[in-house]
Structure formats: C-alpha cells, structure tokens
Protein backbone atom coordinates (compact mmCIF):
# COMPACT_ATOMS: atom_id res chain seq x y z
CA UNK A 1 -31.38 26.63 18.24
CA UNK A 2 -27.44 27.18 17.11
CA UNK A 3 -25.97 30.47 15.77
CA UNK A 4 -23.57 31.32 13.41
CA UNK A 5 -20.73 33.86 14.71
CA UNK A 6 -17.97 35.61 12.82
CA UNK A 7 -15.00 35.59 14.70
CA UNK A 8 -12.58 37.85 12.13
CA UNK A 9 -11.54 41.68 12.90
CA UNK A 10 -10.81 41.42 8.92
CA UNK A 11 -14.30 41.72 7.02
CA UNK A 12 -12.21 40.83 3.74
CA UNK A 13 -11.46 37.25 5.32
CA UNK A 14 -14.50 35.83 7.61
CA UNK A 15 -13.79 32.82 10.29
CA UNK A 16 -17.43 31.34 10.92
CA UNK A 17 -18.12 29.42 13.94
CA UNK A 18 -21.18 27.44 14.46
CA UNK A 19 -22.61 27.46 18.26
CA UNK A 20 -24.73 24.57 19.58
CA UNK A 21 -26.17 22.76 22.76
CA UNK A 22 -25.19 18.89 22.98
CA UNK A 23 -25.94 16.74 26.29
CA UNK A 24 -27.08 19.89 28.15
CA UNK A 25 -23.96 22.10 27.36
CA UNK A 26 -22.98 24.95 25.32
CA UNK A 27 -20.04 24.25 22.46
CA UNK A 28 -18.83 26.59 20.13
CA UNK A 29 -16.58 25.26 17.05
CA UNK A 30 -14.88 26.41 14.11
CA UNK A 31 -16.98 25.50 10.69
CA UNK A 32 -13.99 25.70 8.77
CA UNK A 33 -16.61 27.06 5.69
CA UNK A 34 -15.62 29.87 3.63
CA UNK A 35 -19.15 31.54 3.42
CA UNK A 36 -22.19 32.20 5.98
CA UNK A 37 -24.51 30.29 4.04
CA UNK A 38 -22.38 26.87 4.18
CA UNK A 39 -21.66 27.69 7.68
CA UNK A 40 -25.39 27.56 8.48
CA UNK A 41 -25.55 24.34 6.58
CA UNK A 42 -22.31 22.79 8.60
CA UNK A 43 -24.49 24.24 11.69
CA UNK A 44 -27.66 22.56 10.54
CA UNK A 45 -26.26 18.87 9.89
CA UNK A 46 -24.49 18.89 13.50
CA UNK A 47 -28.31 19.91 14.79
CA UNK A 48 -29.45 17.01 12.85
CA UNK A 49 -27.40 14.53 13.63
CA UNK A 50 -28.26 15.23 17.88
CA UNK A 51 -31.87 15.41 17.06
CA UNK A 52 -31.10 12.48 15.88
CA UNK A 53 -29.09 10.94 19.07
CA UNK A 54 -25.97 10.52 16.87
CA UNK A 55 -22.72 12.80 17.86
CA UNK A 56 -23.39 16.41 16.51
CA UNK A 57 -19.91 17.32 15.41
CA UNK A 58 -18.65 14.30 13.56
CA UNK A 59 -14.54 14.79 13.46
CA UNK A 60 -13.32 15.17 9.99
CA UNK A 61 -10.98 12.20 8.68
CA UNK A 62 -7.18 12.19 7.47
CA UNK A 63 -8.92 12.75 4.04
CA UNK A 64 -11.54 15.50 4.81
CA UNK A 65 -8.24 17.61 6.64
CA UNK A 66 -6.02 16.89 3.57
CA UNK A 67 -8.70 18.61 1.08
CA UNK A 68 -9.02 21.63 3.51
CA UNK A 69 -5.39 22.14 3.83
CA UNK A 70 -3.85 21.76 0.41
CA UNK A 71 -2.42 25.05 -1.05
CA UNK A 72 -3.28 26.36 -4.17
CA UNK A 73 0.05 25.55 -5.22
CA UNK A 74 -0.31 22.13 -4.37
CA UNK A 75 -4.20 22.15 -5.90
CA UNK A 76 -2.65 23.86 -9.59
CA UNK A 77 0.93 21.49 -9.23
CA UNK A 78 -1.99 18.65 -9.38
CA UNK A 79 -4.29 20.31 -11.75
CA UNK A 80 -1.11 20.38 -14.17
CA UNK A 81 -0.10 16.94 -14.19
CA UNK A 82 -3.46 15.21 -13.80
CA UNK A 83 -6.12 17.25 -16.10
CA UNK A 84 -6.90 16.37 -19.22
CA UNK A 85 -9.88 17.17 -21.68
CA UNK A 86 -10.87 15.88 -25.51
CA UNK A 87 -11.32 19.28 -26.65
CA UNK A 88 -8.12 20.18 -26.08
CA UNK A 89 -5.60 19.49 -29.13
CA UNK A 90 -2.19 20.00 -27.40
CA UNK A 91 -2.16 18.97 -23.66
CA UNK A 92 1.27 19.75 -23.33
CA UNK A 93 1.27 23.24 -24.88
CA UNK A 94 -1.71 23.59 -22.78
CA UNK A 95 -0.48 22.87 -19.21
CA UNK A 96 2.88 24.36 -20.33
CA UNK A 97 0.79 28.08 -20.64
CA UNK A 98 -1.49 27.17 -17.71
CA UNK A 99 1.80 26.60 -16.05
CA UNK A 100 3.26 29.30 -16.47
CA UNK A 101 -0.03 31.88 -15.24
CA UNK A 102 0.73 29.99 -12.94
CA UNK A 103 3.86 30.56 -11.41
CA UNK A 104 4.33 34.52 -12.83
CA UNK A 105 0.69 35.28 -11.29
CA UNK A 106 -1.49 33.50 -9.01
CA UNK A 107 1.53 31.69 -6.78
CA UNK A 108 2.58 34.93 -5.90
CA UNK A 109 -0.52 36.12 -4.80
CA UNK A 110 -1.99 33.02 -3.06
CA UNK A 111 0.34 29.80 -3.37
CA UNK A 112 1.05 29.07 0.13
CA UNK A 113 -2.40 30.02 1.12
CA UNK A 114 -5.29 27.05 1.79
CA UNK A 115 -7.03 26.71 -2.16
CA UNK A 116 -10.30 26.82 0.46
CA UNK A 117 -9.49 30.20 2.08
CA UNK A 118 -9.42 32.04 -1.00
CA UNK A 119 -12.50 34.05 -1.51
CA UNK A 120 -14.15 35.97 -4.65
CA UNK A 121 -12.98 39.29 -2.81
CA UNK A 122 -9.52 38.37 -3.06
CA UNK A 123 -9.61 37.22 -6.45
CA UNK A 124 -11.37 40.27 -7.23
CA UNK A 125 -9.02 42.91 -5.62
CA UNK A 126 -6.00 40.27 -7.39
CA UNK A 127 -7.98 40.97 -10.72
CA UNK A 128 -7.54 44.78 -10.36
CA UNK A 129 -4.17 44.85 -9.48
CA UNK A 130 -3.18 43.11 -11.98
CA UNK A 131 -5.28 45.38 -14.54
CA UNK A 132 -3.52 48.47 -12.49
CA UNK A 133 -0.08 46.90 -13.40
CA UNK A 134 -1.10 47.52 -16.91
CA UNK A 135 -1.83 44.09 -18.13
CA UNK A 136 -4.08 43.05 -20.74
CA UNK A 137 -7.62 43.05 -20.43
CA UNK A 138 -7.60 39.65 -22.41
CA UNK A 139 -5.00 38.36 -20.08
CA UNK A 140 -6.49 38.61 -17.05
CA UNK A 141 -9.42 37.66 -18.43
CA UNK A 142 -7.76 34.18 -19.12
CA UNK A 143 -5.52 34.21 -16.01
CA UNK A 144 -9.50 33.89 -14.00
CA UNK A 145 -11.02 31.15 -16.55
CA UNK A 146 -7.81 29.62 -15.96
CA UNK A 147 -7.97 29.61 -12.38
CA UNK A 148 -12.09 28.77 -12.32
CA UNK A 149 -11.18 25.64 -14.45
CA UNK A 150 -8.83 24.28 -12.07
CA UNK A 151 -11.19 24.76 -9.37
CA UNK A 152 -13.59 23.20 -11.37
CA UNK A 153 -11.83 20.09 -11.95
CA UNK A 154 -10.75 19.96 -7.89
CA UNK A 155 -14.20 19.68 -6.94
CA UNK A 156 -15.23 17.26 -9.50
CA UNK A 157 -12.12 15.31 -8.83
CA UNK A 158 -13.24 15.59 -4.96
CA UNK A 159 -10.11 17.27 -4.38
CA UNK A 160 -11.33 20.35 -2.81
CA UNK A 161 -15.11 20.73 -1.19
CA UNK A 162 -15.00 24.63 -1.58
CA UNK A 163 -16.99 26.26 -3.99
CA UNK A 164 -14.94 27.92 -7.03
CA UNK A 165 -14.50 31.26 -5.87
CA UNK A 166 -14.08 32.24 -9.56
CA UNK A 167 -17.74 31.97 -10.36
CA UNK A 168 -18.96 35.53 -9.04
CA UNK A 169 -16.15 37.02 -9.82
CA UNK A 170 -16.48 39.96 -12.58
CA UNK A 171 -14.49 39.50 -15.71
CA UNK A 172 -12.67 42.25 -17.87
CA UNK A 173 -14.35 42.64 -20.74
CA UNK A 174 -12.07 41.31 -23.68
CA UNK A 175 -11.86 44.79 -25.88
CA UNK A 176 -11.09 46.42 -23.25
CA UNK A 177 -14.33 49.13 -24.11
CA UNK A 178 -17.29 48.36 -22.04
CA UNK A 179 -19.33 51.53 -23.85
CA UNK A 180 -18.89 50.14 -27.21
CA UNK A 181 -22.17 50.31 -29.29
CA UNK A 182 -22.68 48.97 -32.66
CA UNK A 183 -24.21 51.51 -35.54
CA UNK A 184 -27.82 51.47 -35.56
CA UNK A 185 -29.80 51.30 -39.24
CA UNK A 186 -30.13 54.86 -39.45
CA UNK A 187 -26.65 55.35 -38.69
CA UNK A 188 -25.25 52.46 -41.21
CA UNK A 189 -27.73 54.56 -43.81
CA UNK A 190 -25.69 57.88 -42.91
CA UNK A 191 -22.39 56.76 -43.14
CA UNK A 192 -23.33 54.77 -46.59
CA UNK A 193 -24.77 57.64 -48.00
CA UNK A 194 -22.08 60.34 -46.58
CA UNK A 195 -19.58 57.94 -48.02
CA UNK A 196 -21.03 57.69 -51.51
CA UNK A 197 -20.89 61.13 -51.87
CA UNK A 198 -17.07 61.95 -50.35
CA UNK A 199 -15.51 58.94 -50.83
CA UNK A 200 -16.66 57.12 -53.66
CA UNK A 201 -13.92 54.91 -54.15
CA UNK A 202 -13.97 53.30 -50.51
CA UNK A 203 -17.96 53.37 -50.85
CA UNK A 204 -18.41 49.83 -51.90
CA UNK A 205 -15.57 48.59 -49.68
CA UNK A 206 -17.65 50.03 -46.79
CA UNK A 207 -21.25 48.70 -48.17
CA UNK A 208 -19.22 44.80 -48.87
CA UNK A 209 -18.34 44.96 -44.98
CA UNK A 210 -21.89 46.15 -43.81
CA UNK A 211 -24.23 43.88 -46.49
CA UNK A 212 -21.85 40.63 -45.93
CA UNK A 213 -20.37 40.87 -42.33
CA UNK A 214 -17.05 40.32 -43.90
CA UNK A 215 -13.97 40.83 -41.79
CA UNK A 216 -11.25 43.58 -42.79
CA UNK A 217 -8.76 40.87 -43.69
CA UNK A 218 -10.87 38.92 -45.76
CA UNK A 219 -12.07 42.32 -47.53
CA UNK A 220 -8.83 43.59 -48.11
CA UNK A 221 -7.76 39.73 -49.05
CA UNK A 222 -10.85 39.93 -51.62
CA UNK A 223 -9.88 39.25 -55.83
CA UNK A 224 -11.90 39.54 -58.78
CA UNK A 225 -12.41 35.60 -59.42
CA UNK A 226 -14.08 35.63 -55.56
CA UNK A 227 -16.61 37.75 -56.72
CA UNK A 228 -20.01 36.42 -59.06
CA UNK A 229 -22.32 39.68 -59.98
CA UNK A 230 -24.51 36.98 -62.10
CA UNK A 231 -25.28 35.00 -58.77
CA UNK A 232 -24.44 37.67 -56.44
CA UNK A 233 -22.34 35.90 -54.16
CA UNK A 234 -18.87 36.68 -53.13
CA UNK A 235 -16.44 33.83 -51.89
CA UNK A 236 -14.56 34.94 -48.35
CA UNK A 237 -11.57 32.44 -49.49
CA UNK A 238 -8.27 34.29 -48.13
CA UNK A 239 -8.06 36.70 -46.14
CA UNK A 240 -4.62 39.35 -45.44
CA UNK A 241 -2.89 40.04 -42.05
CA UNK A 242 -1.53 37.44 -39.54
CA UNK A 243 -1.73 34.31 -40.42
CA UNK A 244 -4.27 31.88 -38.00
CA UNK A 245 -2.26 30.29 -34.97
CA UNK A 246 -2.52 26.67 -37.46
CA UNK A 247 -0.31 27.93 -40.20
CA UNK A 248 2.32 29.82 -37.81
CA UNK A 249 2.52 26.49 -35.78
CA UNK A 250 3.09 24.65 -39.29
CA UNK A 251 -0.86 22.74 -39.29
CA UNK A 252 -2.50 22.89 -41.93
CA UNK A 253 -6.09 24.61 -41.95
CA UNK A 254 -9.34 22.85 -42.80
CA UNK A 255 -9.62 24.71 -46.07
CA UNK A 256 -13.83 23.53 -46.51
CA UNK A 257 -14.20 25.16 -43.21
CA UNK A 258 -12.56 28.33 -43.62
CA UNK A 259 -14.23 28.94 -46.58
CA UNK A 260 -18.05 30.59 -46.98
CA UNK A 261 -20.15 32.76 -49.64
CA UNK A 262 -21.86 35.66 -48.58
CA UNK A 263 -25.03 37.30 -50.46
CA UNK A 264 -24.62 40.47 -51.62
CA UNK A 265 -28.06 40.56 -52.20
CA UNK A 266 -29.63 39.91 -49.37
CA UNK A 267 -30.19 42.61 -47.34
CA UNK A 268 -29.68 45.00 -50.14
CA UNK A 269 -30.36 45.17 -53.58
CA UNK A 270 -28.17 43.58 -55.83
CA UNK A 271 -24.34 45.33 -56.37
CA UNK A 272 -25.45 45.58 -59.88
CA UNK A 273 -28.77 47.78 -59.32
CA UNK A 274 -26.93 49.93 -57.13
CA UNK A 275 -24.98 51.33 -60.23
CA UNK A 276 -21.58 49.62 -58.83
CA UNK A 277 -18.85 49.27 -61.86
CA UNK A 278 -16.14 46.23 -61.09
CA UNK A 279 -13.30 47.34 -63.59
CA UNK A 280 -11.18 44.18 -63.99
CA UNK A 281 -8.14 45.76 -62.50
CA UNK A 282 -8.26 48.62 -60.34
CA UNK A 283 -9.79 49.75 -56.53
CA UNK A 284 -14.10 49.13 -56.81
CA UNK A 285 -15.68 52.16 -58.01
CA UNK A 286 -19.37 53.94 -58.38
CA UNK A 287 -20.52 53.98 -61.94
CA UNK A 288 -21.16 57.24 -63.08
C-alpha cells in the first residue's frame, strides 16, 4: 500500500509525493498535484495500473508538461484573446477591463508563477492585501470572479487540469457591511408612525419607498401624472441621479423594460384611506 508525503518546509505551498512498490522495489515520485486529495488519486491510478501489470507511473507527454507549466500570464494572455461568451455585449470592452485587472493586479502577484501552483491560500492572503491597500470591496470582489472565470474556461478548454483555486475562496461582500440587517415589521411600523407625527411632510415619501420597494432615484424622479389614486398604482417611469451605463455609453435603453407599476395598495390600505392629500403642485403631504 503507497503513501502520500509532503515534502515542503512551507505549509502555505505543499509538494506531495506519492510512494509506491513496483517489481519488488521502493519508488518515491513527485505527484505534481496541488492538493492531498488529488495526490491520493495520482497515487491510486499508478497502484492500479501495476495491479494491473501495466507500468505504474505512466510519463506525462509534451502536452500533459505544457498544461502544468504555463504561467498565469501565459493562461490570462490566452484567456484574453481566445474567450468569448453570448451574454456578453461588448467583447472588446470586456477583455480590454479583464485586461487590465490583469496586468495592475494579479501579474504582479503571480504572473511568472505555474497557473497550477497557485492555491486558494494565496489567493486568499492576495485578496486581503489588496483590501489592506484600501481598495474597493466591489473591486476585489470582481478582480476574484474575474480570475475564477478564466480558470474556468482553462479547464473546460483543457488548458489547465488544476482545479480553480477561486472556488473556496471567500469573497468581500459587495457593500462593504457584513452586519447589515434590514428593518423588521415592528420596526418599519415605528419609524412610519414616529415619522407621521415629526415629519409629516417626508411621511408619505417614506411609506411610497416601504409599500412599493421603490428605489430613491425613482422616488425622488416621481411626478404627478405617474401617480393613479383611482387605481392605486404608481408608474416607476424615470428615475433622478446617474444616468444607467446605456445612456452614458450613448445606447439607448429598452424603455418597456425599465418601466413597472407598483400597488400602493397592496400591502397597505389604499393612499387614499390613509388620509394622504396629493396637492397638484407642491412636496406630498398628510391631510389634516
């Protein structure tokens, strides 16, 4: 029976070899596999292959050495000029961002290094220096999914046999707050009726947003002719702040899409029951 043997001093970067008995004597080899777990598999297929009276360590072709030694430079200058996907618009813009990740962050970190070496503990201490540097949660965020997509594509391309070291890797969260809750119903109830009573002008701006799940930009973007107190309905049809990504890059926005009626009756009574007044011109006020 074979063992598996870690040969590293560093416990950040493992070297597995596989030990085995073929023809009577004792041979120890490098498995070349970045985890335990596919080193006992690597061990398990050369124990096969003898009980089987084939050669137990089959030497790996031109082709199996090229996909263990590309760089991840190499792997993403690759990725670049040969992915492609449907669901993405703009393949140049695309590889053109990709690109540049790229080169300002994960070359400098691990672009002459074997794609295959690269573990989820290297990614993960490369995640928190960059977050120590002071950049984005959001950022890093996409500099991983980034990185996990090329890694992706390697192996189904049959590029790379590793296994995406991205996958187990923890994520940033894309806020930035991790202890963010959302207000419970007794909580919604408090701050409705606490702003009823102090500010009365803001109060239906406040109950709009909690009754409809309206955005602030489409609240603050709201007119009178959106609004229809005989059907109850209001029409989210503009919306104020930054313009989406499609108008700054000059493409024009699929209007039927962007476009949507809340109730404002349905988890509430109607605005109209509630004693709500909508002067024609003017901020929304309580009736009196």
């Amino acid at each position: 029976m074979g063992s598996v043997i870690n040969r590293s001093r560093r416990r950040d970067k493992p070297c597995w070899y596989v030990k085995f008995q073929e023809y009577g004597l004792q041979r120890m080899v490098h498995s070349h596999q970045p985890t335990k777990e596919l080193a006992r598999k690597f061990l398990a297929q050369i124990e096969a292959n003898i009980a089987a009276g084939k050669v137990g360590l089959v030497e790996p072709t031109a082709e199996d050495l090229a996909k263990k030694r590309i760089t991840v430079r190499e792997l993403g200058a690759r990725f670049l000029a040969e992915y492609s996907s449907p669901r993405i618009k703009n393949i140049e813009r695309y590889r053109s961002m990709v690109g540049y990740v790229f080169k300002k962050h994960l070359y400098p970190a691990f672009g002459d290094r074997p794609a295959g070496d690269v573990t989820r503990q290297d990614l993960g201490r490369w995640r928190d220096v960059s977050l120590a540097a002071d950049l984005a949660n959001e950022s890093v965020k996409l500099h991983l999914a980034y990185t996990s997509r090329m890694y992706n594509w390697a192996r189904t391309e049959g590029i790379v046999t590793c296994v995406n070291p991205v996958e187990n890797v923890e994520k940033p969260s894309a806020a930035g707050h991790d202890d963010f809750t959302f207000l419970s119903k007794d909580e919604v109830g408090a701050l409705l009726t606490w702003a009823a009573g102090h500010q009365p002008t803001e109060y239906p701006l406040y109950a709009i947003a909690v009754y409809t799940g309206m955005r602030l930009g489409e609240l603050c973007g709201l007119r009178w002719t959106d609004v229809d107190l005989d059907r109850g309905t209001i029409a989210c049809a503009g919306r104020i702040g930054r313009p989406p990504r499609a108008e700054r890059d000059g493409i024009s926005a699929s209007t039927r899409g962007s476009r949507r009626s809340c109730a404002s009756g349905k988890h509430s009574a109607r605005p109209a029951q509630r004693g709500w007044s909508f002067p024609p011109r003017g901020p929304m006020t309580m009736a009196s």
